[in-house]
N, C-alpha and C. Protein backbone atom coordinates (compact mmCIF):
# COMPACT_ATOMS: atom_id res chain seq x y z
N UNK A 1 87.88 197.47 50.69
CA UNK A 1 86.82 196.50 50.71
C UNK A 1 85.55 197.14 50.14
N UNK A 2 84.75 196.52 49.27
CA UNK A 2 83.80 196.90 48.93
C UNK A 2 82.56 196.06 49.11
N UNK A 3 81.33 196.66 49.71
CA UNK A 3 80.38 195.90 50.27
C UNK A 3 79.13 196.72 49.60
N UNK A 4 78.23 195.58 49.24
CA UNK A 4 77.17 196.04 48.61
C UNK A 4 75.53 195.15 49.28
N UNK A 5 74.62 196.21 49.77
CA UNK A 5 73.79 195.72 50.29
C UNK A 5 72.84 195.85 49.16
N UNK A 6 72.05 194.11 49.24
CA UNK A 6 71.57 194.12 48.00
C UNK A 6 69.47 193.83 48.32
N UNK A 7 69.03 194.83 47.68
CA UNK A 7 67.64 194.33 48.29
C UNK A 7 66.97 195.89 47.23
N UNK A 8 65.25 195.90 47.54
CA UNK A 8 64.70 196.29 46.81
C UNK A 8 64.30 198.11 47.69
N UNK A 9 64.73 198.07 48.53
CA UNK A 9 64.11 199.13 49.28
C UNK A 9 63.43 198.58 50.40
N UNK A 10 63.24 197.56 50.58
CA UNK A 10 62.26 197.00 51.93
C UNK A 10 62.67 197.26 53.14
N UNK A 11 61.92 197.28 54.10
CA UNK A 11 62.21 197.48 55.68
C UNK A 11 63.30 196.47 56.24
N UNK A 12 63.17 195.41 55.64
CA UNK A 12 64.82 194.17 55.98
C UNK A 12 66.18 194.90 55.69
N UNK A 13 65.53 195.32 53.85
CA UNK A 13 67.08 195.40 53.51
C UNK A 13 67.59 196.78 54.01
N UNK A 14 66.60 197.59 54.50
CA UNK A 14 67.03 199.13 55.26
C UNK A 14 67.75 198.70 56.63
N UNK A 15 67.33 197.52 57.34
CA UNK A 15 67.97 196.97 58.56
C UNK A 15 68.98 196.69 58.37
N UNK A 16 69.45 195.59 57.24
CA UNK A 16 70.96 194.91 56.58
C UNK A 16 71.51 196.34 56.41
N UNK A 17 70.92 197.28 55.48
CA UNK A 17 72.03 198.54 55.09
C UNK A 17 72.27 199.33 56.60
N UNK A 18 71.33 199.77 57.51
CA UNK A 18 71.94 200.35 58.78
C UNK A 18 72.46 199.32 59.75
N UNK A 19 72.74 198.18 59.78
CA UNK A 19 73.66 197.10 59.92
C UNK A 19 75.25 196.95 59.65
N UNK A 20 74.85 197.17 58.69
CA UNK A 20 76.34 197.02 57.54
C UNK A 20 77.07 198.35 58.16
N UNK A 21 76.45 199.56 57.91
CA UNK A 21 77.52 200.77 58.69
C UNK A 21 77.65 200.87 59.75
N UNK A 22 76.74 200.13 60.86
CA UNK A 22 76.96 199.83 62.42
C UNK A 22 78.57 199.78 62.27
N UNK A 23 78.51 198.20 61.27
CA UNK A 23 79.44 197.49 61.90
C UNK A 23 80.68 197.99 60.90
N UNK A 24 80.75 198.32 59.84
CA UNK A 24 82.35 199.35 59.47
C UNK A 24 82.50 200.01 60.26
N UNK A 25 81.41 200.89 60.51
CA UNK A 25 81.87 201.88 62.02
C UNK A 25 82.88 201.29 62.94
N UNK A 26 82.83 200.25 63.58
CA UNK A 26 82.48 199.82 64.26
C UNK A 26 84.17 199.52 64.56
N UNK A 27 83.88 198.91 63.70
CA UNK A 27 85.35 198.03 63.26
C UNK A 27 86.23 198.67 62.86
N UNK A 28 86.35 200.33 62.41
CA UNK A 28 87.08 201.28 61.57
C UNK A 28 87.11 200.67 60.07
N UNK A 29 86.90 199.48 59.74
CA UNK A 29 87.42 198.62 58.35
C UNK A 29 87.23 200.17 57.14
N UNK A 30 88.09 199.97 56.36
CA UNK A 30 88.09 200.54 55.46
C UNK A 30 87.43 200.27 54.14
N UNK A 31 86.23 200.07 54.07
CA UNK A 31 85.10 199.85 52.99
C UNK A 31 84.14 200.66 52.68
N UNK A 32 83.95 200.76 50.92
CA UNK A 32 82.98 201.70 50.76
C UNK A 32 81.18 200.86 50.64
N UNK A 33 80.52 201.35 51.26
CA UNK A 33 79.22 200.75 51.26
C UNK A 33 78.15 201.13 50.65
N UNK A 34 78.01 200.33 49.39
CA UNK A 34 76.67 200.63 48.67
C UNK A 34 75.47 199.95 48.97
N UNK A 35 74.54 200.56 48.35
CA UNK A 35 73.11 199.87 48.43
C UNK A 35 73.06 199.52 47.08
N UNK A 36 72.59 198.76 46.40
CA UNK A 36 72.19 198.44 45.21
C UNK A 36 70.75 198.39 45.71
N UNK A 37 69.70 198.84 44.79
CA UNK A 37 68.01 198.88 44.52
C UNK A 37 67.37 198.57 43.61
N UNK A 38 67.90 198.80 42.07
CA UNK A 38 67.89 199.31 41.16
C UNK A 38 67.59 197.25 40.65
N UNK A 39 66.32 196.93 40.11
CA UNK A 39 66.16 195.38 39.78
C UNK A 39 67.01 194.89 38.98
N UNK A 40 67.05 195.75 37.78
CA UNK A 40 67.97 195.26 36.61
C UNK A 40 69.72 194.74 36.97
N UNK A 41 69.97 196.01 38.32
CA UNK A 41 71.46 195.21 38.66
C UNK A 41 71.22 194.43 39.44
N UNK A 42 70.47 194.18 40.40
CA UNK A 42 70.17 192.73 41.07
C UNK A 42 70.26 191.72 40.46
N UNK A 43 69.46 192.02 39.43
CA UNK A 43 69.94 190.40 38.13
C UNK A 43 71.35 190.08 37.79
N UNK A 44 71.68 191.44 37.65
CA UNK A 44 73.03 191.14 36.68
C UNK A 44 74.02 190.12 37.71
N UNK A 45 73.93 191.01 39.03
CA UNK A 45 74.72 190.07 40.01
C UNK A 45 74.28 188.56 40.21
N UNK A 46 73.26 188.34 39.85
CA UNK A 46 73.16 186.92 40.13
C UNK A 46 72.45 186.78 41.49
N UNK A 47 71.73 187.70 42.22
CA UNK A 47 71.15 187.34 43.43
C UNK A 47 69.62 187.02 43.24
N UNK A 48 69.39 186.44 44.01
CA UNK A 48 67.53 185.85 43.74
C UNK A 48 66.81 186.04 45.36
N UNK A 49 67.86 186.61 46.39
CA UNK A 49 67.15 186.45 47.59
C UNK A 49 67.32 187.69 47.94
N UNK A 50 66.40 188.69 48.87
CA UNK A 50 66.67 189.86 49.21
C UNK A 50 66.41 189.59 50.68
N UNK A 51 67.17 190.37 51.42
CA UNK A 51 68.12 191.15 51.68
C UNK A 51 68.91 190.38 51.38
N UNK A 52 70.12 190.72 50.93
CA UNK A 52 71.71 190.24 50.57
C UNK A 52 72.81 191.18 50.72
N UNK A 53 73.47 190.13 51.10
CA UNK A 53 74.93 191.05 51.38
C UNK A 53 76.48 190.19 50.81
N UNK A 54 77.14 191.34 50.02
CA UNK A 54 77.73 190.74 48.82
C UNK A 54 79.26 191.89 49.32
N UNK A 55 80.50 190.92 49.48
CA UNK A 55 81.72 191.41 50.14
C UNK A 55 82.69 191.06 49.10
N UNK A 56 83.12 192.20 48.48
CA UNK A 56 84.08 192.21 47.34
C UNK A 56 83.81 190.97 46.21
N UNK A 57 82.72 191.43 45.54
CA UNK A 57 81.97 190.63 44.93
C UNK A 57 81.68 188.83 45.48
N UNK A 58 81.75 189.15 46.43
CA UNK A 58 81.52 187.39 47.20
C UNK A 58 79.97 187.40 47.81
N UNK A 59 78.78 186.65 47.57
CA UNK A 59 77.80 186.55 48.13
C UNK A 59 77.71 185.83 49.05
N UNK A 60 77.92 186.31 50.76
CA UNK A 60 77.92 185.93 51.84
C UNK A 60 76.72 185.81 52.70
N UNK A 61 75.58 186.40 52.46
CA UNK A 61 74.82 186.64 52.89
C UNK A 61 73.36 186.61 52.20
N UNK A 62 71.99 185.92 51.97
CA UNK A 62 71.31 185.56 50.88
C UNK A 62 69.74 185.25 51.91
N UNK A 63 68.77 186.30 51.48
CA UNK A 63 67.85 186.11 52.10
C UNK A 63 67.29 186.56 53.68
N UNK A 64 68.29 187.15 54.11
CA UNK A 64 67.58 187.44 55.77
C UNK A 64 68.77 188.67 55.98
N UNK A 65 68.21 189.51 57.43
CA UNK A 65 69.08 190.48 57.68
C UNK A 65 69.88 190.47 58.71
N UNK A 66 71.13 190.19 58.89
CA UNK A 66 71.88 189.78 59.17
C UNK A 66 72.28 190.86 60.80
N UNK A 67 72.59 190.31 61.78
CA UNK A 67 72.80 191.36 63.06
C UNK A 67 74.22 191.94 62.84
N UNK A 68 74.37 193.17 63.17
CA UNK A 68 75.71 193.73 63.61
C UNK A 68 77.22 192.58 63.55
N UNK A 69 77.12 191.85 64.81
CA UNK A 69 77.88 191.23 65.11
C UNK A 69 78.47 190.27 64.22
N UNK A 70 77.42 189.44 63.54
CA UNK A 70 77.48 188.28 62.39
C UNK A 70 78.31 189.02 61.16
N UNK A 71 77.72 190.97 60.79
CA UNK A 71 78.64 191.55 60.21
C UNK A 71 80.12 191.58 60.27
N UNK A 72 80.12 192.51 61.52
CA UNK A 72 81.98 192.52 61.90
C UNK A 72 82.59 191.20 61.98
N UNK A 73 82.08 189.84 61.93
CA UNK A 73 83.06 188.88 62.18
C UNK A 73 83.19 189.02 60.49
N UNK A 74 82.07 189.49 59.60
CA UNK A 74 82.45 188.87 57.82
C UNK A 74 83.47 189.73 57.54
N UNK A 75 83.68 190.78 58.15
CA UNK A 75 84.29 191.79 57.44
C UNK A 75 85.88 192.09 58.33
N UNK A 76 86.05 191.79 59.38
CA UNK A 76 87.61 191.33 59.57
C UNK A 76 88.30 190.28 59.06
């Protein structure tokens, strides 16, 4: 599984990214977890809302930072 937390560096999307490894932890799931920062690939993906969270190229998550729990249910 590949999961990519998508945002600019902000204090949200630092919450979504120590979120996101809560909950692989959590769950054992076997996914590698990136941050994307970098503006130019934000575009490319097609996202317009930050914090975002994007699960094997699927955008599940768009605009807000998402709790632990709301994680592990996306990712089983």
């Amino acid at each position: 599984m590949n999961i990519k937390v998508i945002g600019a560096g902000c204090d949200t999307c630092n919450k979504l990214y120590e979120n996101v490894l809560e909950a692989v932890q959590e769950t054992g799931c076997d996914a590698t977890v990136e941050k994307v920062e970098d503006l130019i690939e934000i575009v490319k993906l097609g996202v317009m809302a930050a914090p975002s969270l994007m699960i094997d190229g699927k955008l599940v998550i768009s605009g807000r930072t998402a709790k632990k729990d709301e994680i592990m249910r996306l990712i089983k």
